[in-house]
Structures are given as C-alpha cells and as structure tokens.
Protein backbone atom coordinates (compact mmCIF):
# COMPACT_ATOMS: atom_id res chain seq x y z
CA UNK A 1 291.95 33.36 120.30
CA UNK A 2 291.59 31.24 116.82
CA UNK A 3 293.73 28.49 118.82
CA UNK A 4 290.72 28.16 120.86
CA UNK A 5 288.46 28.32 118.14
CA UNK A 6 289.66 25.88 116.58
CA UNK A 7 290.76 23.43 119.50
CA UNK A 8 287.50 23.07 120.50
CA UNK A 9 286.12 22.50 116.75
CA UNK A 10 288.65 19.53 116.86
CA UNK A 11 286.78 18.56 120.22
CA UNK A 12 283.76 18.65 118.74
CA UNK A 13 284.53 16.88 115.99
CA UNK A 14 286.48 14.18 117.92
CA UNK A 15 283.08 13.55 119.68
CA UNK A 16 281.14 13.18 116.10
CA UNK A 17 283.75 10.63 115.50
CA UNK A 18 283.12 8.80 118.52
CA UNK A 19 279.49 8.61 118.49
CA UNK A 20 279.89 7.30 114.69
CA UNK A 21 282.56 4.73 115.77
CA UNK A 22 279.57 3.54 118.47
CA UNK A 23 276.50 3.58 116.59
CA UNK A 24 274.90 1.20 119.24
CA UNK A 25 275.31 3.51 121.93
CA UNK A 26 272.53 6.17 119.89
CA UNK A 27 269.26 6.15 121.03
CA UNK A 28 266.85 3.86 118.90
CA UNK A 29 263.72 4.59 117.62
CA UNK A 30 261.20 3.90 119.64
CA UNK A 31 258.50 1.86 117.65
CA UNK A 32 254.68 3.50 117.41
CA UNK A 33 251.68 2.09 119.79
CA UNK A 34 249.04 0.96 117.79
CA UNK A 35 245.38 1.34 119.50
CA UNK A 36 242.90 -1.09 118.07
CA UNK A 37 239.94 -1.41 120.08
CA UNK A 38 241.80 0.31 123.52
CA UNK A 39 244.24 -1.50 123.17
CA UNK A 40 247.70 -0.37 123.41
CA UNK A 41 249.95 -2.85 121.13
CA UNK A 42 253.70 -2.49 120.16
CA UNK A 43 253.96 -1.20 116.49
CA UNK A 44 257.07 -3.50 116.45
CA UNK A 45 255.04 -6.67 117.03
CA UNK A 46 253.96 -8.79 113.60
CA UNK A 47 250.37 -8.25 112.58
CA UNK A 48 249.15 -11.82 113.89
CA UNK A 49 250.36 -11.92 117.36
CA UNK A 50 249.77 -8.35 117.55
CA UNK A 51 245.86 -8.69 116.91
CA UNK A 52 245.51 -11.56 118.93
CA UNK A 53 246.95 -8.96 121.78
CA UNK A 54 243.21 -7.45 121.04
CA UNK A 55 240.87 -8.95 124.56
CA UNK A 56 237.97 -11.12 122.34
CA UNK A 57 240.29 -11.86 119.14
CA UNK A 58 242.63 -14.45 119.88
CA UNK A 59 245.75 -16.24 117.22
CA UNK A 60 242.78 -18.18 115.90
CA UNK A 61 240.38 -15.22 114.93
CA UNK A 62 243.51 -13.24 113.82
CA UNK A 63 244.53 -15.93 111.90
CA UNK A 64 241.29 -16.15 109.79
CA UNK A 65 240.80 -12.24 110.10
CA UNK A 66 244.42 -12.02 108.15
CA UNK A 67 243.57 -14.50 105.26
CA UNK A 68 240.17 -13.18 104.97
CA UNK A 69 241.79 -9.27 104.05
CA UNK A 70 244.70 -10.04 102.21
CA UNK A 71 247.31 -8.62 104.60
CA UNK A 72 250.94 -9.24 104.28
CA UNK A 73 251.69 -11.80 107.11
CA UNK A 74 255.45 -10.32 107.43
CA UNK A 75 254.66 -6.93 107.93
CA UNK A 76 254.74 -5.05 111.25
CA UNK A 77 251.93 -3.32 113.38
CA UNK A 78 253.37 0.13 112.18
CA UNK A 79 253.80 -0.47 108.55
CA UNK A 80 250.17 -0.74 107.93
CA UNK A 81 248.07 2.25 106.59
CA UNK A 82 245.26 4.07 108.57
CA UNK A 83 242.53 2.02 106.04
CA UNK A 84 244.09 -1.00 107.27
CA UNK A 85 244.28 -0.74 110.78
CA UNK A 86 239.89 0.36 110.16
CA UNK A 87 239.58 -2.61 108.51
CA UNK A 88 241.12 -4.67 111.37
CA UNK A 89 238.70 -3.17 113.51
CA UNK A 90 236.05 -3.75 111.95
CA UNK A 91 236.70 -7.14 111.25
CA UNK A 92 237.31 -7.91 115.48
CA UNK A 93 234.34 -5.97 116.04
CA UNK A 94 232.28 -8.49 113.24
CA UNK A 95 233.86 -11.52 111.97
CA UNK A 96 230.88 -12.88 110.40
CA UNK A 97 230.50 -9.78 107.96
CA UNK A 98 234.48 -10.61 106.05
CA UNK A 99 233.58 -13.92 105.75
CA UNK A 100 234.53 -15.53 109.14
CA UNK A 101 232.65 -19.07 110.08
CA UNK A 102 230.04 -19.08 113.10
CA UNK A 103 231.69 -21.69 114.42
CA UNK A 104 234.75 -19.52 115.13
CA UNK A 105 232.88 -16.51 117.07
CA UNK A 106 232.75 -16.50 120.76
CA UNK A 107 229.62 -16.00 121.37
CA UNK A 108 227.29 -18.22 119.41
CA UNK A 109 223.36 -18.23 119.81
CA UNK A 110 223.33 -15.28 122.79
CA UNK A 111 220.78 -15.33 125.46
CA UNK A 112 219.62 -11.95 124.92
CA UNK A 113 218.99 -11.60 121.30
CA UNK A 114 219.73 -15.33 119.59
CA UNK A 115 222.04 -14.43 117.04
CA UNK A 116 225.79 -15.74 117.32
CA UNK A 117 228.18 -12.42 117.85
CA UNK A 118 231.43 -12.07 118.34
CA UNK A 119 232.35 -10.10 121.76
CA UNK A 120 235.75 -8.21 122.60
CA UNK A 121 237.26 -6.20 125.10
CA UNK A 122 234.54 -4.91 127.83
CA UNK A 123 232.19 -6.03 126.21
CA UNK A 124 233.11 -9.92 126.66
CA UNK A 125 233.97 -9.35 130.34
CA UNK A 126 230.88 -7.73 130.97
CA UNK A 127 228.93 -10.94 129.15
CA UNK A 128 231.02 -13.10 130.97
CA UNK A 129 230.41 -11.59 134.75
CA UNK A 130 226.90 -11.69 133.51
CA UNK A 131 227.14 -15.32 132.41
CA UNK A 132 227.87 -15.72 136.37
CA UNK A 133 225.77 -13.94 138.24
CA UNK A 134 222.88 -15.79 135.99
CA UNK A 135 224.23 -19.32 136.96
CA UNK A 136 224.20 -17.72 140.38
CA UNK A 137 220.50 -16.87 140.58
CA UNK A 138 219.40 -20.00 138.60
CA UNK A 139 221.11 -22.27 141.38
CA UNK A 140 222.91 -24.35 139.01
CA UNK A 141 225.92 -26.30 139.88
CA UNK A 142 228.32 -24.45 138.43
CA UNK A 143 226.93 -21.03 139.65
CA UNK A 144 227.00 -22.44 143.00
CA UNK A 145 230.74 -23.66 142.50
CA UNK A 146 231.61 -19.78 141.54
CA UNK A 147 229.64 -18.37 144.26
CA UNK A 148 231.91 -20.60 147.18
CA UNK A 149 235.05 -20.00 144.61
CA UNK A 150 235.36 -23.59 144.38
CA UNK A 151 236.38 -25.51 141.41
CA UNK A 152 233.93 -25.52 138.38
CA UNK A 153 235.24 -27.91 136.32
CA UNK A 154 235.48 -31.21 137.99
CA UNK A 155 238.90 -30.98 138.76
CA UNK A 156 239.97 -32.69 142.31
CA UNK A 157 239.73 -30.77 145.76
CA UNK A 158 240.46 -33.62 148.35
CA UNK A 159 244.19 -32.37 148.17
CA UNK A 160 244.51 -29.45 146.19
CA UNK A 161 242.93 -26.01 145.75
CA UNK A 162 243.02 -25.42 149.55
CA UNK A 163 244.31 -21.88 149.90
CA UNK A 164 244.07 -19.01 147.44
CA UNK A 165 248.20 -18.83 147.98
CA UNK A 166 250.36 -21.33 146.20
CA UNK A 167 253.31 -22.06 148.93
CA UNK A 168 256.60 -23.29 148.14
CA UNK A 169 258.32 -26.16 149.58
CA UNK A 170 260.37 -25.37 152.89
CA UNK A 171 263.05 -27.43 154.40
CA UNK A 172 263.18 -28.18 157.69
CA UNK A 173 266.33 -26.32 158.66
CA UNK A 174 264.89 -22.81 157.34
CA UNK A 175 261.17 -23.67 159.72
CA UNK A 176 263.57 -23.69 162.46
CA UNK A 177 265.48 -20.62 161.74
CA UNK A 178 262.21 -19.19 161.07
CA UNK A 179 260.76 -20.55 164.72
CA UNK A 180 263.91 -19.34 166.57
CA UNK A 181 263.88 -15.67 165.00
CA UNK A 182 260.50 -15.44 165.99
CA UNK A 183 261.30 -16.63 169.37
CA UNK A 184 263.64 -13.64 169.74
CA UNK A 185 261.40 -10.74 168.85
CA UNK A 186 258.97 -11.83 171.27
CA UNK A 187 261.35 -11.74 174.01
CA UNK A 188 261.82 -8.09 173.17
C-alpha cells in the first residue's frame, strides 16, 4: 500500500518536472481589454496605436493627446491607472479643452451649432450619414454622386468602378472547364 503511495507521488512529481522543463507549453496570460469610449482594445497594444483604435481619434489626435498629458509613450494599454485611462477619455471626447489645436479636430465650424468639435464613435457616423442625406436633399453634385453610388471624387468611371465585385483574372483554360461542367449538370 505505501508502494503505491508513493509511486504515484513520483508520478506526480515527474509531471511537475515536465511542465517546468516546457514552460512554453503553460497557458499565458491573457492580456486585459481596455474599453475607452465602447471600444474594446487589447491591453497588450502600446498606448498610441491603441487610442488611435478609438472610431474619431486617429495616430494623429493620439499623438497630440499623448504629449499634451504626459504619458509614458512605452507603456502598455494595461499598465495605466483608472485616472489615466479618464483622462484619455476625456481628452477624445474634447481635444480643444488639453490644449489640442482647432486645426486638428474633425469637425471644425459645425452646421448645427458653429463651433469646431471633435466627433467619435457614433457620434461621427451619425454626423457623417447626416452630412449625406443633406447633400442629398440640397441636389448638389456630390449628394447626387452618393445617391447613384457613383464616384464622388473625380476619380475615372469610363473603365473602372463598374460592378460592386472586384473579379480576378481568369485564364482561358479554367472558362472552359467552367463552360463544360456546366454543360454537364444541365444534361442531368
């Protein structure tokens, strides 16, 4: 009986040994999700890319946004402190009020009120469908292009833009082998 005991001790401890010989074979630890303004970001991700991640703050605003509060360029997402992550909020949500220039802020002299804001997440795609339908009802050029889903822009359309697919280049031998299997299953 304390053969048994202790042969399956030794078992046990053989598989210790194993799992510390093969460290890389342990589960890692799963980084945190940060949520700054619904979004979901990777705590793993560095602080600049990870705000830019943020729909409305892109590496630009981030950049400035990360000078303007004094944050540690090297650190990670999940290294900074609840205070920091409020600050980071509320700098996306107003850019003007750390410091940020006008120029910067997407949204400069709104219709609605006439103040340059600075938009993000729902809110910007709201303002931009809304942007739209208004250059719809005024008739303008653009609105027009959007309405037909044409090309705004001025970009060409004799050749290109024709489908709403892009289709890849086929050779000639698979079109035939194509044809011919098509061939078949109407027969059937």
């Amino acid at each position: 009986m304390a053969q048994k005991i202790e042969e399956t001790d030794a078992k046990a401890e053989k598989k210790e040994e194993k799992k510390k010989v093969r460290p890389d074979l342990e589960k890692k630890k799963v980084g945190h999700v940060i949520r700054i303004h619904a979004t979901d970001i990777p705590g793993n991700m560095k602080i600049l890319p990870g705000i830019a991640e943020v729909k409305g703050a892109g590496i630009n605003i981030s950049n400035a946004i990360i000078n303007k509060l004094g944050l540690d360029r090297k650190k990670k997402l999940e290294d900074l402190t609840d205070d920091e992550i409020a600050k980071i909020e509320k700098a996306i949500a107003d850019p003007a009020s750390i410091g940020v220039p006008v120029w910067m802020l997407n949204r400069r002299k709104d219709l609605d009120t006439g103040k340059s804001i600075h938009l993000h997440t729902a809110d910007l795609i709201y303002a931009q469908k809304s942007d739209i339908d208004l250059m719809g009802e005024t008739k303008s050029y653009k609105g027009l292009r959007h309405a037909r889903g044409l090309k705004v822009r001025g970009q060409r359309t004799a050749s290109t833009g024709r489908g709403r697919v892009a289709v890849g280049v086929q050779k000639k031998r698979s079109l035939a082998a194509q044809a011919a299997a098509g061939k078949e299953e109407k027969k059937k």
